[in-house]
Structure formats: structure tokens, C-alpha cells
C-alpha atoms as a PDB file:
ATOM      1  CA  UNK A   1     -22.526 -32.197 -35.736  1.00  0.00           C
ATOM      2  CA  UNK A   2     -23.766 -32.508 -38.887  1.00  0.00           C
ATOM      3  CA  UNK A   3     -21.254 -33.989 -41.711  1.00  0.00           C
ATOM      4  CA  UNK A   4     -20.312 -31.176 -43.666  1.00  0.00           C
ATOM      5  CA  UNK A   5     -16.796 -29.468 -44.516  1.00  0.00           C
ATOM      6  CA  UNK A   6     -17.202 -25.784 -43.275  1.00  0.00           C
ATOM      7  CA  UNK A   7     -14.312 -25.321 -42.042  1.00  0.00           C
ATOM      8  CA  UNK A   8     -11.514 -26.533 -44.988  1.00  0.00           C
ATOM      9  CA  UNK A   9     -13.936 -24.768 -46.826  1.00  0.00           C
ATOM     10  CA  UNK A  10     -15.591 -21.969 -45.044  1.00  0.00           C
ATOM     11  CA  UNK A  11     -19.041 -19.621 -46.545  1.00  0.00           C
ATOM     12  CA  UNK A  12     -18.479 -16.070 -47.089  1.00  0.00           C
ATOM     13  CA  UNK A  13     -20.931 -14.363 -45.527  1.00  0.00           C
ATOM     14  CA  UNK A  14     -23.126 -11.543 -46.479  1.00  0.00           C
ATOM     15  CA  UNK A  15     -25.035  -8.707 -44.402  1.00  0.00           C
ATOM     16  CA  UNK A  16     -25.740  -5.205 -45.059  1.00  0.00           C
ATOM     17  CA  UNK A  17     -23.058  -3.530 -43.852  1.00  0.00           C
ATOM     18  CA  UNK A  18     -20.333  -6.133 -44.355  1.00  0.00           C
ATOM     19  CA  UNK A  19     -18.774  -9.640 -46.473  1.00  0.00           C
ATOM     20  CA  UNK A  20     -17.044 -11.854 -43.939  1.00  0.00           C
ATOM     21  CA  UNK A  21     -14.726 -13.504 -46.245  1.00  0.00           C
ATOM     22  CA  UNK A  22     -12.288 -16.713 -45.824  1.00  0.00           C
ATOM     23  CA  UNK A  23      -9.173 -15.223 -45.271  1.00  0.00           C
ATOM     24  CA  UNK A  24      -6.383 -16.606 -46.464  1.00  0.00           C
ATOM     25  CA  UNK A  25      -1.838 -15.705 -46.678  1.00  0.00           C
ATOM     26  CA  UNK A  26      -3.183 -12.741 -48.806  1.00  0.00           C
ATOM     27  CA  UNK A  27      -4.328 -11.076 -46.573  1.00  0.00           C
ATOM     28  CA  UNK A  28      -2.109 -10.640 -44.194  1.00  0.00           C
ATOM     29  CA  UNK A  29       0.014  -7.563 -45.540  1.00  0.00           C
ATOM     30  CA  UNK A  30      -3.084  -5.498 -44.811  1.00  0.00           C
ATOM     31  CA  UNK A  31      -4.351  -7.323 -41.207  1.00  0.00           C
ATOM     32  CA  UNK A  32      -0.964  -6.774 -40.284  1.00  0.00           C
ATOM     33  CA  UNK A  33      -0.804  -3.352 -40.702  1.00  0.00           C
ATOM     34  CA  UNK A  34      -4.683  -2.987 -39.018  1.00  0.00           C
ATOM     35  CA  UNK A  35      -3.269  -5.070 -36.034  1.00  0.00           C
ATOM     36  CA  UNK A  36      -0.903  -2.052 -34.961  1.00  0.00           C
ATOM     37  CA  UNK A  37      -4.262  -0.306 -34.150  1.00  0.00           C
ATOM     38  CA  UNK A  38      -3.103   0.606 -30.673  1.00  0.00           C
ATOM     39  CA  UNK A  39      -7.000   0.028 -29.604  1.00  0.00           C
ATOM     40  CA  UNK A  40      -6.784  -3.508 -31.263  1.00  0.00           C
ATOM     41  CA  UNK A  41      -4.269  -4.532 -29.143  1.00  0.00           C
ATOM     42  CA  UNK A  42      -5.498  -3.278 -26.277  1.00  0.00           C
ATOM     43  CA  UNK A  43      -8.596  -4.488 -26.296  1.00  0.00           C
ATOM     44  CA  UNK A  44      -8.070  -8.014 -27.369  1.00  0.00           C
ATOM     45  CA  UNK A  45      -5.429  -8.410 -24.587  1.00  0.00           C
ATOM     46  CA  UNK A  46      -2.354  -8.594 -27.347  1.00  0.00           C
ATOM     47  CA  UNK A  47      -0.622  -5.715 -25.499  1.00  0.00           C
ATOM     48  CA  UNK A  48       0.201  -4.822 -21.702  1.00  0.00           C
ATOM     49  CA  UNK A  49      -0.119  -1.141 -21.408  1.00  0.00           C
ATOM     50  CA  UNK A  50       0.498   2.147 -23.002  1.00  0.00           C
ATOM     51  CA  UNK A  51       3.817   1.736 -24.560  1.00  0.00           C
ATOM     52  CA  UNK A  52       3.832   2.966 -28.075  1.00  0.00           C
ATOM     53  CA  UNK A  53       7.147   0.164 -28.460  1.00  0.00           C
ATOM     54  CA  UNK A  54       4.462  -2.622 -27.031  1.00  0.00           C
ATOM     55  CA  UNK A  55       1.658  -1.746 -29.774  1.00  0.00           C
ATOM     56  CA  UNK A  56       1.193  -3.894 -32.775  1.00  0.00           C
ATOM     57  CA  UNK A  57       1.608  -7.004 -34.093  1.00  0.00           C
ATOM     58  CA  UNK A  58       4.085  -9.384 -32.585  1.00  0.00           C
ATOM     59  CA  UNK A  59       4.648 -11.418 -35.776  1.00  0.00           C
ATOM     60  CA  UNK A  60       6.114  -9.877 -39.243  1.00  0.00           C
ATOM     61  CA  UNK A  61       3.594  -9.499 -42.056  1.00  0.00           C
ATOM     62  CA  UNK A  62       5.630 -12.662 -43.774  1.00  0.00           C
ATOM     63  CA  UNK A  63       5.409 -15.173 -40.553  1.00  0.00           C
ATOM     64  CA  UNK A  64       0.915 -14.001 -40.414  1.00  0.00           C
ATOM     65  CA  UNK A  65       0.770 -14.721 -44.221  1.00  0.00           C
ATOM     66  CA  UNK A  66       2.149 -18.400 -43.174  1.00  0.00           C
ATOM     67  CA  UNK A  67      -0.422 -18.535 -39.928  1.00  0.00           C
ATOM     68  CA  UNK A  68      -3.263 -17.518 -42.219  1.00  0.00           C
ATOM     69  CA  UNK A  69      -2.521 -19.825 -44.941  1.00  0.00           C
ATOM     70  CA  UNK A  70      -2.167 -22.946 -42.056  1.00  0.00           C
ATOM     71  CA  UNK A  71      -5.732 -21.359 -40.773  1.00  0.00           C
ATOM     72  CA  UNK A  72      -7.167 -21.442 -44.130  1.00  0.00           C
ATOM     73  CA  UNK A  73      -6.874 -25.492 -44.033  1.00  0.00           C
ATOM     74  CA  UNK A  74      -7.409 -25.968 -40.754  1.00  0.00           C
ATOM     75  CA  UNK A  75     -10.036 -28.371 -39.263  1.00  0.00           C
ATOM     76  CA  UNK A  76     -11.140 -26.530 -36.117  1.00  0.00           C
ATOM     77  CA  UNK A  77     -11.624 -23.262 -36.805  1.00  0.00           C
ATOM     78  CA  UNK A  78     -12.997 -20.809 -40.174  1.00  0.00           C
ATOM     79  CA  UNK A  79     -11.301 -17.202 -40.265  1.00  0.00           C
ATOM     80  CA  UNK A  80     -12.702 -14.309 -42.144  1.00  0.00           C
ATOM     81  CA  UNK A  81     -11.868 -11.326 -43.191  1.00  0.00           C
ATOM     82  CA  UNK A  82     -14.131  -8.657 -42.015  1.00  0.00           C
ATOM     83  CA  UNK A  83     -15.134  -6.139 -45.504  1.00  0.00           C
ATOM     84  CA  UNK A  84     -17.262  -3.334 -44.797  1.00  0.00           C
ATOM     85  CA  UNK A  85     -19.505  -2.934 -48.205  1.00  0.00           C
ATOM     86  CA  UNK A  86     -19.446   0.367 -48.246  1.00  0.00           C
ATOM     87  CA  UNK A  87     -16.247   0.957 -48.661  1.00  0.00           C
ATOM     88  CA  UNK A  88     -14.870  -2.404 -49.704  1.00  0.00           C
ATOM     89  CA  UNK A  89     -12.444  -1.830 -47.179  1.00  0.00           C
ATOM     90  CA  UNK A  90     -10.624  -4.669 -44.461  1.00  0.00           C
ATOM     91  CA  UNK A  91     -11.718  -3.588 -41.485  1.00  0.00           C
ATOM     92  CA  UNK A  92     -10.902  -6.611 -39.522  1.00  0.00           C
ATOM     93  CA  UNK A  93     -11.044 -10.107 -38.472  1.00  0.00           C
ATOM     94  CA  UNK A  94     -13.371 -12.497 -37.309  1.00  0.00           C
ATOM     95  CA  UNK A  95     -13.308 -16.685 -35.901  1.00  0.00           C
ATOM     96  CA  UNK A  96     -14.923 -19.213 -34.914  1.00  0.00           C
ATOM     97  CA  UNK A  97     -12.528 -21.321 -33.343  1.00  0.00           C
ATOM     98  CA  UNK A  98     -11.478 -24.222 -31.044  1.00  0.00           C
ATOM     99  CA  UNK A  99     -13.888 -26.829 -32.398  1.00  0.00           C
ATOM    100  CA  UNK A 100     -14.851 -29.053 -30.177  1.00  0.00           C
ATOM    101  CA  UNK A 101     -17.002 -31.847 -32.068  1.00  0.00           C
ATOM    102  CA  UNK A 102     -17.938 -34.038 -28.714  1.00  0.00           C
ATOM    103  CA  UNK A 103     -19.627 -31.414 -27.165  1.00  0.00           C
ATOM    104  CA  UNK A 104     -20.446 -29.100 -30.226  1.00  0.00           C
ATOM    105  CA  UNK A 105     -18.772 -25.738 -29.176  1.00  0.00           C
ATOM    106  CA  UNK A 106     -16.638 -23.092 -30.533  1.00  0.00           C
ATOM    107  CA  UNK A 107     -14.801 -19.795 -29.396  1.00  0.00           C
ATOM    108  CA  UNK A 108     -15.514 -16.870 -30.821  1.00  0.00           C
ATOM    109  CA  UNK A 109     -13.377 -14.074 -31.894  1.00  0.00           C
ATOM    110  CA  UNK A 110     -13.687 -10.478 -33.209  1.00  0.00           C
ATOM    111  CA  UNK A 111     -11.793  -6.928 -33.165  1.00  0.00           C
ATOM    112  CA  UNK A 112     -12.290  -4.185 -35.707  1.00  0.00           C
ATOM    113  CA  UNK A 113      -9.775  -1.602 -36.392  1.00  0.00           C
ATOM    114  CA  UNK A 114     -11.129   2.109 -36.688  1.00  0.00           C
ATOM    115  CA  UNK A 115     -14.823   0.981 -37.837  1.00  0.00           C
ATOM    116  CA  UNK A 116     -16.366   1.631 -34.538  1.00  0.00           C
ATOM    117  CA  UNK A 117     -19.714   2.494 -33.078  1.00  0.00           C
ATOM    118  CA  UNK A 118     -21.127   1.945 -36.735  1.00  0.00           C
ATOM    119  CA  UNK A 119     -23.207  -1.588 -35.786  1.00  0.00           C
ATOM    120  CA  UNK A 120     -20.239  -3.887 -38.161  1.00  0.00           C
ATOM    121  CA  UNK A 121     -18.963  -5.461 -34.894  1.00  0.00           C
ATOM    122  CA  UNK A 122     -23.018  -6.435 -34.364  1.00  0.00           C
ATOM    123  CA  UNK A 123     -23.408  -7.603 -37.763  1.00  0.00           C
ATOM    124  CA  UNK A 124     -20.278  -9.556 -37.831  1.00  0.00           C
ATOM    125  CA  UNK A 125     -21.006 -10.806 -34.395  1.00  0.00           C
ATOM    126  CA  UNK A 126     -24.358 -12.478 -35.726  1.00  0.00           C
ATOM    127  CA  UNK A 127     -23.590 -14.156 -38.859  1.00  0.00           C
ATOM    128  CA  UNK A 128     -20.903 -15.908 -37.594  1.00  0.00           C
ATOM    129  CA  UNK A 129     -23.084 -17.347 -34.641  1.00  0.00           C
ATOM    130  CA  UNK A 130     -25.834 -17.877 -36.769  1.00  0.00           C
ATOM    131  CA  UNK A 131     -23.733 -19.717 -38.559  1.00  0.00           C
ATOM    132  CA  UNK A 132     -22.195 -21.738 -36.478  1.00  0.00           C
ATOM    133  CA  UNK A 133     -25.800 -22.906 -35.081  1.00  0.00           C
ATOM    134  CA  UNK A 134     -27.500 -23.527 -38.625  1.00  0.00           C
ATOM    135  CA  UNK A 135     -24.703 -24.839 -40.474  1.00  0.00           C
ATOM    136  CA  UNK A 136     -22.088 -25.852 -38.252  1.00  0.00           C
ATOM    137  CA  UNK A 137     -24.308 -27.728 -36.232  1.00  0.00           C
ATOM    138  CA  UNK A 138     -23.031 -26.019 -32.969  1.00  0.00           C
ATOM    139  CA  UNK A 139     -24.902 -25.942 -29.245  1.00  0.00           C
ATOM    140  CA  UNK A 140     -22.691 -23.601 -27.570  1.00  0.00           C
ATOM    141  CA  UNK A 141     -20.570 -20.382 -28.807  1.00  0.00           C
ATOM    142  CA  UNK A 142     -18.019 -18.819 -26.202  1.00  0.00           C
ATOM    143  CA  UNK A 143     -15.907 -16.006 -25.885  1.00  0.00           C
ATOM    144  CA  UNK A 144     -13.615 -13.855 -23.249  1.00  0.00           C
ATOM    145  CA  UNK A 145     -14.154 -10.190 -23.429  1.00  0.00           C
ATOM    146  CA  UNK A 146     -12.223  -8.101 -20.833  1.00  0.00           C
ATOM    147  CA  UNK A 147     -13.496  -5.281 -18.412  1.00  0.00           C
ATOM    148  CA  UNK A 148     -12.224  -2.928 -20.032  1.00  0.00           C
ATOM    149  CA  UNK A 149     -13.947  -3.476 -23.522  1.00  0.00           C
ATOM    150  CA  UNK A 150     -17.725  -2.597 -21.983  1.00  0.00           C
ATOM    151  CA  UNK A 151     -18.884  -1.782 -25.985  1.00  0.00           C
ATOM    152  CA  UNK A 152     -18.477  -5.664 -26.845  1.00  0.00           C
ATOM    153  CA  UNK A 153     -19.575  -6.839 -24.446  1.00  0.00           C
ATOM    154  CA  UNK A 154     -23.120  -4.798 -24.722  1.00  0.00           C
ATOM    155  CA  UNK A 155     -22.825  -5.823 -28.992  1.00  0.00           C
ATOM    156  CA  UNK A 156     -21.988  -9.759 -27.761  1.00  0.00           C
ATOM    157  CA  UNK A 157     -25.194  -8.888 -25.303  1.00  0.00           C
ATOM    158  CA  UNK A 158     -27.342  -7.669 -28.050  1.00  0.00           C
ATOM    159  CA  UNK A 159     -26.589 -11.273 -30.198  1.00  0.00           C
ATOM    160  CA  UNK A 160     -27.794 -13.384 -27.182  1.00  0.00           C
ATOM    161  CA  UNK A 161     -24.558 -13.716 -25.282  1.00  0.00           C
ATOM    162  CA  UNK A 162     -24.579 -14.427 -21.572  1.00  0.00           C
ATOM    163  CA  UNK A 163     -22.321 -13.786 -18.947  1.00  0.00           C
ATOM    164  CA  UNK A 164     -21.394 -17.445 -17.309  1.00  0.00           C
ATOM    165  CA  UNK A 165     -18.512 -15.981 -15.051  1.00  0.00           C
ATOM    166  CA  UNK A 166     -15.470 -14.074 -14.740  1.00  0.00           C
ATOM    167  CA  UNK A 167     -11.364 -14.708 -14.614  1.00  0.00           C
ATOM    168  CA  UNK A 168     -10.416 -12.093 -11.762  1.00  0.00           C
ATOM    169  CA  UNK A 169      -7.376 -10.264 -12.641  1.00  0.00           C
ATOM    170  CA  UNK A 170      -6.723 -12.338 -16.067  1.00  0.00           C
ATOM    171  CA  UNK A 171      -4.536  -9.629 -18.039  1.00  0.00           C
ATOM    172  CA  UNK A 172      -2.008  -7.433 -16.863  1.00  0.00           C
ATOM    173  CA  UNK A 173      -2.305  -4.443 -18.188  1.00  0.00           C
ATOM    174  CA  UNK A 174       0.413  -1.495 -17.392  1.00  0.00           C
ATOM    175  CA  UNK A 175       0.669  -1.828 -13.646  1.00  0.00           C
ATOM    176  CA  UNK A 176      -2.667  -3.500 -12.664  1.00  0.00           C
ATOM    177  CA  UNK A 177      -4.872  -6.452 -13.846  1.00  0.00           C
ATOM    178  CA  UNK A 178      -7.962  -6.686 -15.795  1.00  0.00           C
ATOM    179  CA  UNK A 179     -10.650  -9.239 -15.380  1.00  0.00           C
ATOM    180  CA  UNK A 180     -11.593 -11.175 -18.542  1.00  0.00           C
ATOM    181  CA  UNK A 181     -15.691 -12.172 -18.706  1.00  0.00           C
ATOM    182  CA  UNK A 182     -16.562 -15.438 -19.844  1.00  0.00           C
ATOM    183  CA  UNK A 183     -19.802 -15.180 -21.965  1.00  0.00           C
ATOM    184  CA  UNK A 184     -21.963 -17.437 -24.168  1.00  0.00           C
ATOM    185  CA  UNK A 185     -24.518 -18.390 -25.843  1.00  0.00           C
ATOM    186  CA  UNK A 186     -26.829 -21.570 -26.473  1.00  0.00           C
ATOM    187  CA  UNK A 187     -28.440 -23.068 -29.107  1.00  0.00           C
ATOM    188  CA  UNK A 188     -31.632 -23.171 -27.767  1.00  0.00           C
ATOM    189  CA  UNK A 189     -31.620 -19.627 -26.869  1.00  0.00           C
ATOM    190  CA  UNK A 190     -30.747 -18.797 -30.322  1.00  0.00           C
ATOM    191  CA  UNK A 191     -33.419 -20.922 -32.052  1.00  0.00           C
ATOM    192  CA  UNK A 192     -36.203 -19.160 -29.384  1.00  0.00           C
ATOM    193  CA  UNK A 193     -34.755 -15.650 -30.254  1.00  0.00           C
ATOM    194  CA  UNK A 194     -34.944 -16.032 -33.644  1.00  0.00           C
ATOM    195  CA  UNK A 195     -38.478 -17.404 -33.605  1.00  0.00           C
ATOM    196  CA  UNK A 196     -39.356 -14.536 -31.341  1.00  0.00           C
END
């Protein structure tokens, strides 16, 4: 990878619809209380069924302020805020994550509370990965999106996301188990669809 410090010092990033901005302790009083989104934390797998008792965050607003301030200096991973410029509104969160410099790959992370089926989660989805190919250097982006979040996988489709395989049964979820796809996308693939 190129010899840059993006990620002690991460880019905010600019679209039309939203700023992905370097998030940071401050944040966390409002994340927090957009984590207890019941669909946020069923659909990233942070809850295991129905229960209204089981939904939101597992961490106080206090203990995520500390975990976002340790993120915001961390060496293998940028966080951002997700703003929808509209409103100016935090709407979410979004990574790239799990570094790995050897083989130039990161994970890749997303959820959105309430700000659905409006193309942010798109938006969001391709400036980080464009990103992480033009300035972070990277040759592969990955992610785990399970079966029962069929919406990103189609926006993580629409970015140039592949499907590579699937973890049967990965998540239990009330009584039965959800499979979790593995997806990703190259650098190659993203340099030809851009140029196409």
C-alpha cells in the first residue's frame, strides 16, 4: 500500500446525498441512541430475535464514547459518521476495517437507522470503496451480509460486490439460524467499472 496516514487521520467524504465524517467519542451519545433501532440490530446480527429487552445497544453511551475515541486513533481501520446533507442529520455509521497491509484488504461495514430506501446506503457504500482503492491503496474490500438483509445485499451488488460464498446457519436468530453471505469486491473490477 501506498505510504500514507488515512487511517490516524481519515478524509471526510462528500457525495450528494451525504458527508461521511471521522467519527470520533462525540459522537457517540447520538449513535447510541440510533443503535436501539430495532432494524439496526437485527440486521447487522447485534441481536437474536424479537425481544424488545434484546434490542439496542449492548454498551452504555459512556463505554461507545471510549470505543470511538480508541477507533479514532486506530491503525487498521477509519470510522465515519454517516450525515445525510439534507437534513444534517446522523443517520449512521460506516468502516472500513480489519486492515490487512500484506495482502491489501479491508472489511467493510455499514447500517443506517430509519434513512432507508432513499439511495444513502448506495452512496455511502461507494465512497468508502472508492476510497479504499484510490487512496488506501487496497485490492480487495469484504463484507458479511446476512439472508435476511436482501436490500444490502442488492445496494453492495450495485457497487461491484460479489458473492464469494456463504456461512450456513451463521446467526441465530429467535429459534432458527440465518446464513451470513460473504461478498467482495476487487480492485481490478473496480478500476474496469469505473472506466466503463
Amino acid at each position: 500500500m501506498r505510504r500514507v496516514d488515512p487511517f490516524t487521520s481519515p478524509a471526510r467524504l462528500t457525495g450528494e446525498l451525504v458527508e461521511l465524517r471521522p467519527a470520533d467519542g462525540r459522537d457517540a451519545a447520538r449513535l447510541h441512541e440510533l443503535m436501539a433501532d430495532p432494524e439496526v440490530g437485527r440486521l447487522t446480527g447485534s441481536t437474536h430475535g424479537d425481544d424488545p429487552a434484546d434490542a439496542g445497544p449492548s454498551w452504555s453511551a459512556d463505554r461507545l464514547a471510549e470505543i470511538y475515541d480508541r477507533w479514532a486513533g486506530a491503525e487498521d481501520r477509519i470510522v465515519w459518521v454517516i450525515v445525510e446533507r439534507s437534513t444534517g442529520a446522523t443517520v449512521g455509521e460506516a468502516l472500513l476495517l480489519d486492515h490487512d497491509p500484506a495482502n491489501r484488504s479491508l472489511g467493510y461495514r455499514l447500517w443506517i437507522s430509519g434513512a432507508r430506501d432513499r439511495g444513502l446506503g448506495t452512496e455511502v457504500t461507494r465512497l468508502a470503496v472508492d476510497h479504499a482503492f484510490a487512496i488506501l491503496g487496497a485490492h480487495r474490500v469484504e463484507l458479511e451480509v446476512y439472508a435476511f438483509n436482501p436490500r444490502a445485499r442488492r445496494v453492495y451488488e450495485k457497487v461491484g460486490f460479489v458473492l464469494e460464498g456463504t456461512r450456513r446457519e451463521a446467526l441465530r436468530y429467535g429459534d432458527g439460524w440465518v446464513d451470513a453471505h460473504l461478498m467482495a469486491v476487487l480492485e481490478p473490477d473496480w478500476r474496469a467499472a469505473r472506466q466503463g
